[in-house]
N, C-alpha and C. Protein backbone atom coordinates (compact mmCIF):
# COMPACT_ATOMS: atom_id res chain seq x y z
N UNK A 1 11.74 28.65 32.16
CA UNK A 1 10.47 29.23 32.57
C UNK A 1 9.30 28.33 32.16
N UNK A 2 9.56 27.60 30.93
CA UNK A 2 8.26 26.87 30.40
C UNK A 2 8.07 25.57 31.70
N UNK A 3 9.23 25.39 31.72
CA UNK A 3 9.09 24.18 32.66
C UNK A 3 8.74 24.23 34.06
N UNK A 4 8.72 25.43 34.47
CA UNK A 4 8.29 25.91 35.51
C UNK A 4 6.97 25.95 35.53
N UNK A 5 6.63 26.45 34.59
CA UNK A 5 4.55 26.49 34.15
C UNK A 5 4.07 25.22 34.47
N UNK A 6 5.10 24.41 33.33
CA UNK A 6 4.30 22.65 33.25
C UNK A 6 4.35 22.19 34.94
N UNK A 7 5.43 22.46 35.80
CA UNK A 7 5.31 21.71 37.30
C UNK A 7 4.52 22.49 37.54
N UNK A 8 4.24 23.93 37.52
CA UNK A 8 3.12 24.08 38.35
C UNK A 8 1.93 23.74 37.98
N UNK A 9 1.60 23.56 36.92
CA UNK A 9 0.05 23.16 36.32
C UNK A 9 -0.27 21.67 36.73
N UNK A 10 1.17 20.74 36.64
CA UNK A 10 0.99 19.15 37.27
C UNK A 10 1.17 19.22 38.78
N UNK A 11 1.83 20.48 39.41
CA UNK A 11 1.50 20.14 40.69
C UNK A 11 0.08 20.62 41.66
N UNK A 12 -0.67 22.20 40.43
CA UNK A 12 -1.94 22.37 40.90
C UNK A 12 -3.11 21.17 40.43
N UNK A 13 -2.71 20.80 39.16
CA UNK A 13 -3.76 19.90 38.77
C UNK A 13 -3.96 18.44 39.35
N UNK A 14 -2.90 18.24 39.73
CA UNK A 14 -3.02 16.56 40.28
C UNK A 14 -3.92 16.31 41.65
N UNK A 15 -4.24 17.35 42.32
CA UNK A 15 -5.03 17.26 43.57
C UNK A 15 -6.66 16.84 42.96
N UNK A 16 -6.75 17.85 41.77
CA UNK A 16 -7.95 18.09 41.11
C UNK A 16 -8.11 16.30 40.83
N UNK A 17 -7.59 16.22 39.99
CA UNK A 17 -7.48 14.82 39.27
C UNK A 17 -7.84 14.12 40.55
N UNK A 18 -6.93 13.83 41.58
CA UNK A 18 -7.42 12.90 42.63
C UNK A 18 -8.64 13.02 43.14
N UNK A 19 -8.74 13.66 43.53
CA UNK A 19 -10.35 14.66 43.76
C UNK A 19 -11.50 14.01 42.98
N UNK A 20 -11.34 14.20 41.81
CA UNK A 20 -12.39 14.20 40.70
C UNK A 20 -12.69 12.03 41.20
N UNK A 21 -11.20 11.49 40.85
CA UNK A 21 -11.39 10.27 40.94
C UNK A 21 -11.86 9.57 42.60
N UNK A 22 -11.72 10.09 43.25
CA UNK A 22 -12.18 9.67 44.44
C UNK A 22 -13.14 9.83 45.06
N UNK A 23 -14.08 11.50 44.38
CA UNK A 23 -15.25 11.08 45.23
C UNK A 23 -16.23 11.94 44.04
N UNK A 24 -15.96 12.84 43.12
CA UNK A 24 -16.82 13.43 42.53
C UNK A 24 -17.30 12.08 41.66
N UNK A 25 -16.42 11.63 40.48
CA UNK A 25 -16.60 10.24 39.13
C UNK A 25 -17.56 9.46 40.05
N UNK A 26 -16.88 8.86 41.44
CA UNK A 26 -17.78 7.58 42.32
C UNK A 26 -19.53 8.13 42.69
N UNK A 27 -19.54 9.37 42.94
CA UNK A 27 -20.54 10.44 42.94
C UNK A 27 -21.76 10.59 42.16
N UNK A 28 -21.15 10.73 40.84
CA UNK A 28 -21.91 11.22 39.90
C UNK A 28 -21.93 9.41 39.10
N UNK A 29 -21.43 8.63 39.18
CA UNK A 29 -21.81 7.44 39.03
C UNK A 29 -22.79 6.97 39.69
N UNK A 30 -22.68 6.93 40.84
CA UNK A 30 -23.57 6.33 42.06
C UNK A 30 -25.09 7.27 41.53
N UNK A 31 -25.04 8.19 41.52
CA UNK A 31 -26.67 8.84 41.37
C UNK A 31 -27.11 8.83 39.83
N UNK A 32 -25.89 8.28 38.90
CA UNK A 32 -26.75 7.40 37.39
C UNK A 32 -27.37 5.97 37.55
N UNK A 33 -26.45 5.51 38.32
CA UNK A 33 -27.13 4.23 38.81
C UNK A 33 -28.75 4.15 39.47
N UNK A 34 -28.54 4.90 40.55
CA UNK A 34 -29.89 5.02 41.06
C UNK A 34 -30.98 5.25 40.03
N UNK A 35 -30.56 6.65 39.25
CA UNK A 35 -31.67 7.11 38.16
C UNK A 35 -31.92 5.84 36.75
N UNK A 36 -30.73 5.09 36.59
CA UNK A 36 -31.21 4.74 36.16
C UNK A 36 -30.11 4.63 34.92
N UNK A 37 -29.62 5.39 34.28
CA UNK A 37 -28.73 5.24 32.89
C UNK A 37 -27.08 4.60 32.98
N UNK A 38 -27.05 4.49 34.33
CA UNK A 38 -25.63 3.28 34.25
C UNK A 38 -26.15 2.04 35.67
N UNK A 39 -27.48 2.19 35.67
CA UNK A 39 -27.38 0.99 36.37
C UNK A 39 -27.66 -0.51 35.72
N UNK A 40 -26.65 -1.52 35.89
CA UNK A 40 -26.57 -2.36 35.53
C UNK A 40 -27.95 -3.77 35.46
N UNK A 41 -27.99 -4.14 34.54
CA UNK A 41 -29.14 -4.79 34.14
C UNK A 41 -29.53 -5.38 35.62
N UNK A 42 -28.12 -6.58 36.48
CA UNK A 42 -28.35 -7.49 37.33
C UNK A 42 -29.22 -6.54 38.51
N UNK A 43 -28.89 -5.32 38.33
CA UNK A 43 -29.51 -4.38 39.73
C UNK A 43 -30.80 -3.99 39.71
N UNK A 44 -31.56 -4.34 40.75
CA UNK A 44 -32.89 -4.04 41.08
C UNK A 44 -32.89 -2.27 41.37
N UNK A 45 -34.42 -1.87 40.41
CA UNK A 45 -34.32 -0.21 40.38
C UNK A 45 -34.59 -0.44 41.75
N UNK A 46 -34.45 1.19 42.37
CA UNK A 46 -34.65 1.76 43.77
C UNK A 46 -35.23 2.82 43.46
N UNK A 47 -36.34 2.55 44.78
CA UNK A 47 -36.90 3.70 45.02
C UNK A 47 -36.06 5.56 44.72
N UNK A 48 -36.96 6.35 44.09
CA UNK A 48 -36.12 7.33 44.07
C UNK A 48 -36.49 8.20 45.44
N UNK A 49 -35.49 9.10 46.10
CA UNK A 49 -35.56 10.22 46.81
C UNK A 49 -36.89 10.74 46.39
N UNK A 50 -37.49 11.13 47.43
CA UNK A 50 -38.86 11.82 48.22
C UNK A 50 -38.36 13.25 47.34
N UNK A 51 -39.17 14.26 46.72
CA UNK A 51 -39.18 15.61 46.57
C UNK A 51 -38.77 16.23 47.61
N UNK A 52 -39.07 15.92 48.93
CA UNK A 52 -38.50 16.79 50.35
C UNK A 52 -37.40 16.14 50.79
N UNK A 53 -36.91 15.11 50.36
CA UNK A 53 -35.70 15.26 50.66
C UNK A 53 -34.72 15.42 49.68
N UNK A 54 -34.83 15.41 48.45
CA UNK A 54 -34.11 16.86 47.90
C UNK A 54 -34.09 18.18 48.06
N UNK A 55 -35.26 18.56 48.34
CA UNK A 55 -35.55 19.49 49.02
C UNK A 55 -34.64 20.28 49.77
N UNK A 56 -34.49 19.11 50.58
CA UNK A 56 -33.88 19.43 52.34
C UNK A 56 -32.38 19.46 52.08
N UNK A 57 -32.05 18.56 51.41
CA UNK A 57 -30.16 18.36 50.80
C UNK A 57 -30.15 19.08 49.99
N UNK A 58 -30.80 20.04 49.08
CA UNK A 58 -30.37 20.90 48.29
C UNK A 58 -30.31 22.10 49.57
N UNK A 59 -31.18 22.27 50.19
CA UNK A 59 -31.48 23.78 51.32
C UNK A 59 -30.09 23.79 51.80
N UNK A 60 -29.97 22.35 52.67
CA UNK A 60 -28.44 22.14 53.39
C UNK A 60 -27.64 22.84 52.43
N UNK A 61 -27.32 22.04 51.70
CA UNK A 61 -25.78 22.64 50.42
C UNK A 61 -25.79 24.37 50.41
N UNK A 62 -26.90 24.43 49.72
CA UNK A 62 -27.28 25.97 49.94
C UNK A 62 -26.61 26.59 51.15
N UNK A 63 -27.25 25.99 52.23
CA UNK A 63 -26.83 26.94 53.20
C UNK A 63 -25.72 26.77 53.86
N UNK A 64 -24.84 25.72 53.54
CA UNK A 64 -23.37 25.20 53.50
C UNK A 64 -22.31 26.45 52.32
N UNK A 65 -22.79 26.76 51.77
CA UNK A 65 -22.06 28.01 51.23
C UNK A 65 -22.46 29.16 51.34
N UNK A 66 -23.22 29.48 52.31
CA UNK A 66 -23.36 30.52 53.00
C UNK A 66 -23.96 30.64 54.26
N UNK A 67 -22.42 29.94 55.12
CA UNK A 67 -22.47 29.96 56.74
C UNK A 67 -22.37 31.68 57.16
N UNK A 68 -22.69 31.75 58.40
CA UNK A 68 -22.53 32.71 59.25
C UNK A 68 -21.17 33.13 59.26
N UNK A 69 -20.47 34.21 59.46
CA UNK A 69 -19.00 34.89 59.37
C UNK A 69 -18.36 34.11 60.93
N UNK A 70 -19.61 34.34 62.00
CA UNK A 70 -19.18 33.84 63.00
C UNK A 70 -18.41 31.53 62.67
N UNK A 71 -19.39 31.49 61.96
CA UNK A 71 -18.78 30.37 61.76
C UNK A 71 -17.36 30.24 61.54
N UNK A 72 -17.00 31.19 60.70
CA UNK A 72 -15.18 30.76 60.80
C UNK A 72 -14.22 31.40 61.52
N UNK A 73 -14.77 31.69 62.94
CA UNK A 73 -13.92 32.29 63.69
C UNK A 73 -13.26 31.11 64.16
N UNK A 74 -12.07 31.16 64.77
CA UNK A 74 -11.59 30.41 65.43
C UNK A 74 -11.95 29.91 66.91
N UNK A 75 -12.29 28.69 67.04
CA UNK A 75 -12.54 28.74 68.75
C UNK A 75 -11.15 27.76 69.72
N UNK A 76 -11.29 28.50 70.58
CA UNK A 76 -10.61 28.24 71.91
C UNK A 76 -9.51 27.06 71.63
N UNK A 77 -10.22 25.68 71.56
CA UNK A 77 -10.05 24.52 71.44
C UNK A 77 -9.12 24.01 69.89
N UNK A 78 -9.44 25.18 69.14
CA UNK A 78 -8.50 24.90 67.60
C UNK A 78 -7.45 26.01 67.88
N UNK A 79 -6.68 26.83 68.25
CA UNK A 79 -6.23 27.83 68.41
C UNK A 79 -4.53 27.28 68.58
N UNK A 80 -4.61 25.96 69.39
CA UNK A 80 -2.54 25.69 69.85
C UNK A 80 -2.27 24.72 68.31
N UNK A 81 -4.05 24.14 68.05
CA UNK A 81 -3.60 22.96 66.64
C UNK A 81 -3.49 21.91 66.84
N UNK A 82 -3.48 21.45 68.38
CA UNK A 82 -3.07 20.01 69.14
C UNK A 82 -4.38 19.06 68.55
N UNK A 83 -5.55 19.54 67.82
CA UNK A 83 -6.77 18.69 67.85
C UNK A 83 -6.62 18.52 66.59
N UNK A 84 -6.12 19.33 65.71
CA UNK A 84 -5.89 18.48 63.97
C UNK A 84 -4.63 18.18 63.56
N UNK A 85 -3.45 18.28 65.14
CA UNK A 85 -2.30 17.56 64.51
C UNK A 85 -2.73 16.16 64.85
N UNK A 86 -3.18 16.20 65.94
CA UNK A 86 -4.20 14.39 66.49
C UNK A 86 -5.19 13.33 65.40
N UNK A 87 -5.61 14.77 64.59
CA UNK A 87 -6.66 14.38 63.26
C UNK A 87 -5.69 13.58 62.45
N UNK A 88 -3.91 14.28 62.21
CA UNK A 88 -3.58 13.94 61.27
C UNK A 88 -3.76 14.83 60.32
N UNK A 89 -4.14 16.03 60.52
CA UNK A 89 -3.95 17.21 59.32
C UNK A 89 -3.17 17.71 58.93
N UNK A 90 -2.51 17.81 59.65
CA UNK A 90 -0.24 17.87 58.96
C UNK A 90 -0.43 17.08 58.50
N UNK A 91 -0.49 16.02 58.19
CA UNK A 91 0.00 14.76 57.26
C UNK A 91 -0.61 15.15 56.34
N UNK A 92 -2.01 15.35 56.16
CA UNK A 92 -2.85 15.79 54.77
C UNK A 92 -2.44 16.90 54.15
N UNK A 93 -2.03 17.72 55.12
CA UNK A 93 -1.48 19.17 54.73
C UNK A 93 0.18 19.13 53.44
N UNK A 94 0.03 17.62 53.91
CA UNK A 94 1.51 17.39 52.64
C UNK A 94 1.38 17.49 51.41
N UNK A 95 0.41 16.74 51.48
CA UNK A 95 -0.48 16.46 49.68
C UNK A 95 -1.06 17.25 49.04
N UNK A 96 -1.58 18.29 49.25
CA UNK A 96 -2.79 19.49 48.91
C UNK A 96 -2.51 20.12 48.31
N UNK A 97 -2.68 20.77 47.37
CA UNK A 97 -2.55 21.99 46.84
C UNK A 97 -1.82 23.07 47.86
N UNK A 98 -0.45 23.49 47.56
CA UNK A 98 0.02 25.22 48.08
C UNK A 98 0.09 24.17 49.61
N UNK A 99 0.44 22.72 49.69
CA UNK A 99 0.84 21.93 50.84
C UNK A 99 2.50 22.20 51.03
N UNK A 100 3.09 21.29 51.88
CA UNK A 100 4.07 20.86 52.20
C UNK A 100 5.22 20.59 50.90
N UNK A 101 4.57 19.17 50.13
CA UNK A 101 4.96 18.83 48.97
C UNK A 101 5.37 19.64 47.81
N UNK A 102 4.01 20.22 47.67
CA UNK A 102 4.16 21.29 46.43
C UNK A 102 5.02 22.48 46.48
N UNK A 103 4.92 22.70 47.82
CA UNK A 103 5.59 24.06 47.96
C UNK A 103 7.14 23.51 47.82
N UNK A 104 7.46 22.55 48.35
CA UNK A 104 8.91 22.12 48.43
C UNK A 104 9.64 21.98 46.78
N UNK A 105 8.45 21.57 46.12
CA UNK A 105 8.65 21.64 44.78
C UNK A 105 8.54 22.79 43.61
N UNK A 106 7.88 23.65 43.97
CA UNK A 106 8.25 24.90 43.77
C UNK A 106 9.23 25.59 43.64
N UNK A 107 9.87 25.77 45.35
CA UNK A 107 11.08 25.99 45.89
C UNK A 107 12.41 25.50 45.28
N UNK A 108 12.47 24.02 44.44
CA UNK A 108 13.72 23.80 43.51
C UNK A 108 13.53 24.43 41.87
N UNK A 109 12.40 25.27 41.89
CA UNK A 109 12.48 25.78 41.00
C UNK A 109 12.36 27.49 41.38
N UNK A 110 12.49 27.57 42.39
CA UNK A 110 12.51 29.16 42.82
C UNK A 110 12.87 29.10 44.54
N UNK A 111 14.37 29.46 44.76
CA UNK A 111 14.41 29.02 46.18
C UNK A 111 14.14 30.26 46.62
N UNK A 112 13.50 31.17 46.40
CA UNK A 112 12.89 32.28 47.22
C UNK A 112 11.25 32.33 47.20
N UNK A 113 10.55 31.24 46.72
CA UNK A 113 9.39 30.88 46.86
C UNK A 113 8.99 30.55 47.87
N UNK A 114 7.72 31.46 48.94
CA UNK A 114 7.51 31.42 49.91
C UNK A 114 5.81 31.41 49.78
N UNK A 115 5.12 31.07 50.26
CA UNK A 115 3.40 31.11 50.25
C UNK A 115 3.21 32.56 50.82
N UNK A 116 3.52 32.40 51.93
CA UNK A 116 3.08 33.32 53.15
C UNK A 116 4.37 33.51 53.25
N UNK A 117 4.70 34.66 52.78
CA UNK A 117 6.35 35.30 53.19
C UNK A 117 5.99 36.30 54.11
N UNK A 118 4.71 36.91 54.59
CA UNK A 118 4.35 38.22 55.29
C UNK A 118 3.77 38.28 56.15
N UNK A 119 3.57 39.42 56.53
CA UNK A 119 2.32 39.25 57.59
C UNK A 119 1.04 40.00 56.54
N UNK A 120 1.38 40.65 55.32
CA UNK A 120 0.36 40.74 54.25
C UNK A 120 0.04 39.54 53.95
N UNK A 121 0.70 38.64 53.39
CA UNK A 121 0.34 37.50 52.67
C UNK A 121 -0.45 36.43 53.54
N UNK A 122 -0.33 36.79 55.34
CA UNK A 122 -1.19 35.86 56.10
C UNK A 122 -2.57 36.08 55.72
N UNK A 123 -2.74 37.86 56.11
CA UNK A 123 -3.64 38.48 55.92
C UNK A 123 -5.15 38.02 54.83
N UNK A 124 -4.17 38.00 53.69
CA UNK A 124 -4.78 37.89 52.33
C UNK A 124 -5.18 36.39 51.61
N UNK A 125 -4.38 35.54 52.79
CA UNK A 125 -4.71 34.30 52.51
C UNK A 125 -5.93 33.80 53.42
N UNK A 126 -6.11 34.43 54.62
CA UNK A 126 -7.53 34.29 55.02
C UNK A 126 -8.69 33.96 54.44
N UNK A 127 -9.07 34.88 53.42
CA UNK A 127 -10.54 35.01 52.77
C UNK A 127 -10.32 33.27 52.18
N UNK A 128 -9.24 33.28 51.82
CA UNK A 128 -9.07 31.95 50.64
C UNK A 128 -9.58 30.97 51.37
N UNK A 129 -8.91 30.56 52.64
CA UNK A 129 -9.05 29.22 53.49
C UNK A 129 -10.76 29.30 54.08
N UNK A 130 -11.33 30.53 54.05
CA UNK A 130 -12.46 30.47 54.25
C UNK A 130 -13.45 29.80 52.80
N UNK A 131 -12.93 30.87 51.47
CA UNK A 131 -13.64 29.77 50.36
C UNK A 131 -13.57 28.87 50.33
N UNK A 132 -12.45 27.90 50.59
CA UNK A 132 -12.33 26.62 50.06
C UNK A 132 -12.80 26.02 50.94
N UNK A 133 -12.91 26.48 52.19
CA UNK A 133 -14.05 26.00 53.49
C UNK A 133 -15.34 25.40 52.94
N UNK A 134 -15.76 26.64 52.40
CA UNK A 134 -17.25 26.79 52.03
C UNK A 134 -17.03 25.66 50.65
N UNK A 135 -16.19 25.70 49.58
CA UNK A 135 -16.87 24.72 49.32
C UNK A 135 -16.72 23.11 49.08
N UNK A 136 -15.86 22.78 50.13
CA UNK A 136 -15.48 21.27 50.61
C UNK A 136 -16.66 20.82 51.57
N UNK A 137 -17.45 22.08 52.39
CA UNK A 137 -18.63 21.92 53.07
C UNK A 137 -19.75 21.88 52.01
N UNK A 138 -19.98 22.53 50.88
CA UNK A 138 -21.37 21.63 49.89
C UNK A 138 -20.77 20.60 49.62
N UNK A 139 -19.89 20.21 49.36
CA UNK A 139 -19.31 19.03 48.77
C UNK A 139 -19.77 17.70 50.13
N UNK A 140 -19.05 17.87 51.28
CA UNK A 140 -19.23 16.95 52.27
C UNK A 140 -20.31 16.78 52.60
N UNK A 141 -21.61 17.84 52.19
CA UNK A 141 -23.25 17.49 52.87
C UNK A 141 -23.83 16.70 51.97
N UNK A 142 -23.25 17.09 50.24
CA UNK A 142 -23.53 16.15 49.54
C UNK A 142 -23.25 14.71 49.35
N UNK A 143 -21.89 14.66 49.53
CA UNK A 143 -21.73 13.21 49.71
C UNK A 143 -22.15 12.81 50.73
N UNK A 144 -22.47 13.28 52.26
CA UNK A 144 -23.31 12.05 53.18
C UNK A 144 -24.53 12.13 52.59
N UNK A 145 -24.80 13.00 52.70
CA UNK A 145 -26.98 12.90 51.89
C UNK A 145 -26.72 11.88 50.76
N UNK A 146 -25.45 11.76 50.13
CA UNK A 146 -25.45 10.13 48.87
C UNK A 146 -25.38 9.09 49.85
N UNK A 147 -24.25 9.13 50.60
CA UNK A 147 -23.68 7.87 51.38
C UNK A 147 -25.16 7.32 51.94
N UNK A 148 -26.27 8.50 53.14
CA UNK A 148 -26.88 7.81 53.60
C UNK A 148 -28.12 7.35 52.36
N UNK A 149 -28.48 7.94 51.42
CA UNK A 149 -29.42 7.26 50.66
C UNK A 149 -28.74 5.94 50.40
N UNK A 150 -27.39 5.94 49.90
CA UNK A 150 -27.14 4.45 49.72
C UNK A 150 -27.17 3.41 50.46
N UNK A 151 -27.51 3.87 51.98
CA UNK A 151 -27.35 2.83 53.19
C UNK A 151 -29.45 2.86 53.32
N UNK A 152 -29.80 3.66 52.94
CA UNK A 152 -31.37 3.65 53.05
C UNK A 152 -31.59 2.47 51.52
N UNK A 153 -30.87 2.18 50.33
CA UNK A 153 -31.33 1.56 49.44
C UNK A 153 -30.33 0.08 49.68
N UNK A 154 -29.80 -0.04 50.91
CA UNK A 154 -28.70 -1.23 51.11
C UNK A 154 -27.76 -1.40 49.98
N UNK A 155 -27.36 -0.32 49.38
CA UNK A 155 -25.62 -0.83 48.54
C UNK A 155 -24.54 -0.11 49.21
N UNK A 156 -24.66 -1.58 50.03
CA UNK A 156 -23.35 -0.82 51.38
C UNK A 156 -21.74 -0.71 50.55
N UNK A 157 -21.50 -1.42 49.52
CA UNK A 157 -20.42 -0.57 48.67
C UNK A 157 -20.20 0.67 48.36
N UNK A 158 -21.17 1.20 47.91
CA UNK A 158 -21.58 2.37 47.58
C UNK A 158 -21.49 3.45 48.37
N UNK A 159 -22.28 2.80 50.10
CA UNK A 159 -22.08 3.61 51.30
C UNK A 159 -20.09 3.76 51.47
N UNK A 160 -19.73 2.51 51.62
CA UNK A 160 -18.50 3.18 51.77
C UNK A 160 -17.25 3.43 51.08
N UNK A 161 -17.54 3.52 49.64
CA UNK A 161 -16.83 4.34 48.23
C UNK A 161 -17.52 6.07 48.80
N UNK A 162 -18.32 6.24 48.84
CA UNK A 162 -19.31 7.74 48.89
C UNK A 162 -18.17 8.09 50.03
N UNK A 163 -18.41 7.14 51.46
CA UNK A 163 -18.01 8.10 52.62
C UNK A 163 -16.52 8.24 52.62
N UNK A 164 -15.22 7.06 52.45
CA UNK A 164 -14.45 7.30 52.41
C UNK A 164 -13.99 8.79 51.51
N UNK A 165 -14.33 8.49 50.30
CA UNK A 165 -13.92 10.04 49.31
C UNK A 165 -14.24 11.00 49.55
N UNK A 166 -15.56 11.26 50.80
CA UNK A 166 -15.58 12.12 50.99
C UNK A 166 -14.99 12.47 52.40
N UNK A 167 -14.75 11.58 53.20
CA UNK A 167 -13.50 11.89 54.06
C UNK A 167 -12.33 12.70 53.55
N UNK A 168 -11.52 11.94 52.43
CA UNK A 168 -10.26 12.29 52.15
C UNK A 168 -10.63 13.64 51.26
N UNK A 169 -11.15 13.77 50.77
CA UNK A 169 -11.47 14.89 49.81
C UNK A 169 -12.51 16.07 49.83
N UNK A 170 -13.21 15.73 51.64
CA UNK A 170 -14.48 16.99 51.48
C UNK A 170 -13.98 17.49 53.08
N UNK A 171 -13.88 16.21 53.64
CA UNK A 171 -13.53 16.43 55.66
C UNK A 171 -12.08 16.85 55.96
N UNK A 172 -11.87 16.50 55.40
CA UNK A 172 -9.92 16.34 55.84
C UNK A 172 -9.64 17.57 55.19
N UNK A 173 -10.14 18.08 53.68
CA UNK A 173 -9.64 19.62 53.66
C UNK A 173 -10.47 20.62 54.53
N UNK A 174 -11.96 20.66 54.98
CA UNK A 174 -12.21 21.71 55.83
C UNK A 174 -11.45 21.71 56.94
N UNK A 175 -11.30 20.58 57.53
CA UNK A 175 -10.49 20.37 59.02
C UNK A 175 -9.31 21.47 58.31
N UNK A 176 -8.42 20.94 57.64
CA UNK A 176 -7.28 21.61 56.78
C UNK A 176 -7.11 23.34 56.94
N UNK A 177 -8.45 23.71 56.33
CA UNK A 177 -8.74 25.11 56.36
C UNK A 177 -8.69 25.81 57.73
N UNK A 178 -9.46 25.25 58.91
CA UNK A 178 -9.93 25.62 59.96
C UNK A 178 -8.39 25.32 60.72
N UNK A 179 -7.48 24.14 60.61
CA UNK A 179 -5.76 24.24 60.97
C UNK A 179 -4.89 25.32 60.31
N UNK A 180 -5.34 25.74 59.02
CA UNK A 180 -4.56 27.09 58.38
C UNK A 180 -4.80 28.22 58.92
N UNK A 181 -6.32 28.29 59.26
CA UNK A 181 -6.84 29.70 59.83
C UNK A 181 -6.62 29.87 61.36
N UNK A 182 -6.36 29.01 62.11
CA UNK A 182 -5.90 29.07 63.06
C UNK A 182 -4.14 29.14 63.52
N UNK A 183 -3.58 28.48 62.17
CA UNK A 183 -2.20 28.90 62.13
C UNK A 183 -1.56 30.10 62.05
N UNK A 184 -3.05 30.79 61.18
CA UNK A 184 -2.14 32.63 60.53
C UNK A 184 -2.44 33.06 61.28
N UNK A 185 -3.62 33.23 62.08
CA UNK A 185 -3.95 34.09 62.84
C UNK A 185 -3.21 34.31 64.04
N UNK A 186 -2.47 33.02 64.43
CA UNK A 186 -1.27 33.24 65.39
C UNK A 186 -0.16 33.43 65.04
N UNK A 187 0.41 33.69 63.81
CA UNK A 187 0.83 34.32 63.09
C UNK A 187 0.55 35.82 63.19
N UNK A 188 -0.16 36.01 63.05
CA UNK A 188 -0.90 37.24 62.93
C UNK A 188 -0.55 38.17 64.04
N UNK A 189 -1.27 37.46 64.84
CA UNK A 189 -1.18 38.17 66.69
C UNK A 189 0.54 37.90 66.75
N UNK A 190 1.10 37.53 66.24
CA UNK A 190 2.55 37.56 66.86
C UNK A 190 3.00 38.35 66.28
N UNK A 191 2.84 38.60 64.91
CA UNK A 191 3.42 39.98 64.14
C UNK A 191 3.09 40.85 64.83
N UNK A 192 1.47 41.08 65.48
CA UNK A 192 0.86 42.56 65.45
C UNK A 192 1.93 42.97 67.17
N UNK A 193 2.26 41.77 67.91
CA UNK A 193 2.25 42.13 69.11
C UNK A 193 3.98 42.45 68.85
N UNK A 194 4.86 41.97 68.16
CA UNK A 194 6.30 42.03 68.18
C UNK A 194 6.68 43.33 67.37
N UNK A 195 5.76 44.27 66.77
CA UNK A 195 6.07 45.11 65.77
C UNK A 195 5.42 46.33 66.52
């Protein structure tokens, strides 16, 4: 049983860890630099961000965690999945947290370990794929509002450390979410219509 704890704590925590190293650490580096307490002697200061446009990237974020309900409905065009198996979101869907991987690894430690064994458990996993929606979306407005200040102060390194991490770690899981929520829900309708 203990050992069961430790894989699951290294298989929930290691996403975190990647996470942290790929775009939050590069993140919160990049905007000491700018301010000032890890930027390196050879680097010329930069202008700081305008009051309104913090302003405006804080409002965004803000209002990035609290979209409209209509926002996470499913539309038309995401519904068969053909547009984020094209993305490549199955493939991402391996790595993730409660993914492909993990779950498989779970499973040699409990072969009746199922995520979604139900049509309850589709149900109830809804709300979730909507949080983690919401907040891979403050996350992704924040890192472009970094990426493009860094392309407004020319440290095009910077621009593309910021955008990649936040590809793999802010874009690729909402896409993720919006391929799950469109998975249960046909799920869903197939339970409601076969029962």
């Amino acid at each position: 049983m203990r050992s069961v704890r430790r894989t699951d704590a290294i298989i929930e925590g290691a996403p975190i860890a990647v996470m942290s190293a790929v775009f939050v650490t590069p993140l919160v580096i990049f905007w000491l630099r700018v301010w000032g307490p890890l930027r390196p002697f050879d680097v010329a200061e930069v202008p700081a961000p305008s009051l309104l446009a913090l302003i405006v990237g804080v409002a965004l974020c803000i209002a990035a965690a609290r979209p409209p309900a209509s926002y996470f409905a499913v539309r038309a065009f995401e519904r068969d999945g053909r547009v984020y198996r094209a993305l490549g979101v199955r493939h991402f869907r391996k790595v993730v947290p409660n993914g492909d991987w993990m779950n498989r690894a779970r499973r040699r430690h409990d072969r009746g370990y199922r995520l979604i064994g139900s049509h309850a458990d589709a149900a109830d996993w809804l709300p979730k794929t909507e949080a983690s929606e919401k907040g891979h979306l403050v996350l992704l407005l924040a890192g472009i509002a970094s990426a493009a200040y860094a392309a407004y102060v020319g440290w095009t390194m910077w621009v593309i450390t910021l955008t990649v991490g936040n590809l793999v770690t802010n874009l690729y899981p909402v896409l993720l979410q919006r391929y799950t929520r469109a998975r249960l829900m046909r799920v869903m309708q197939w339970n409601a219509r076969t029962h």
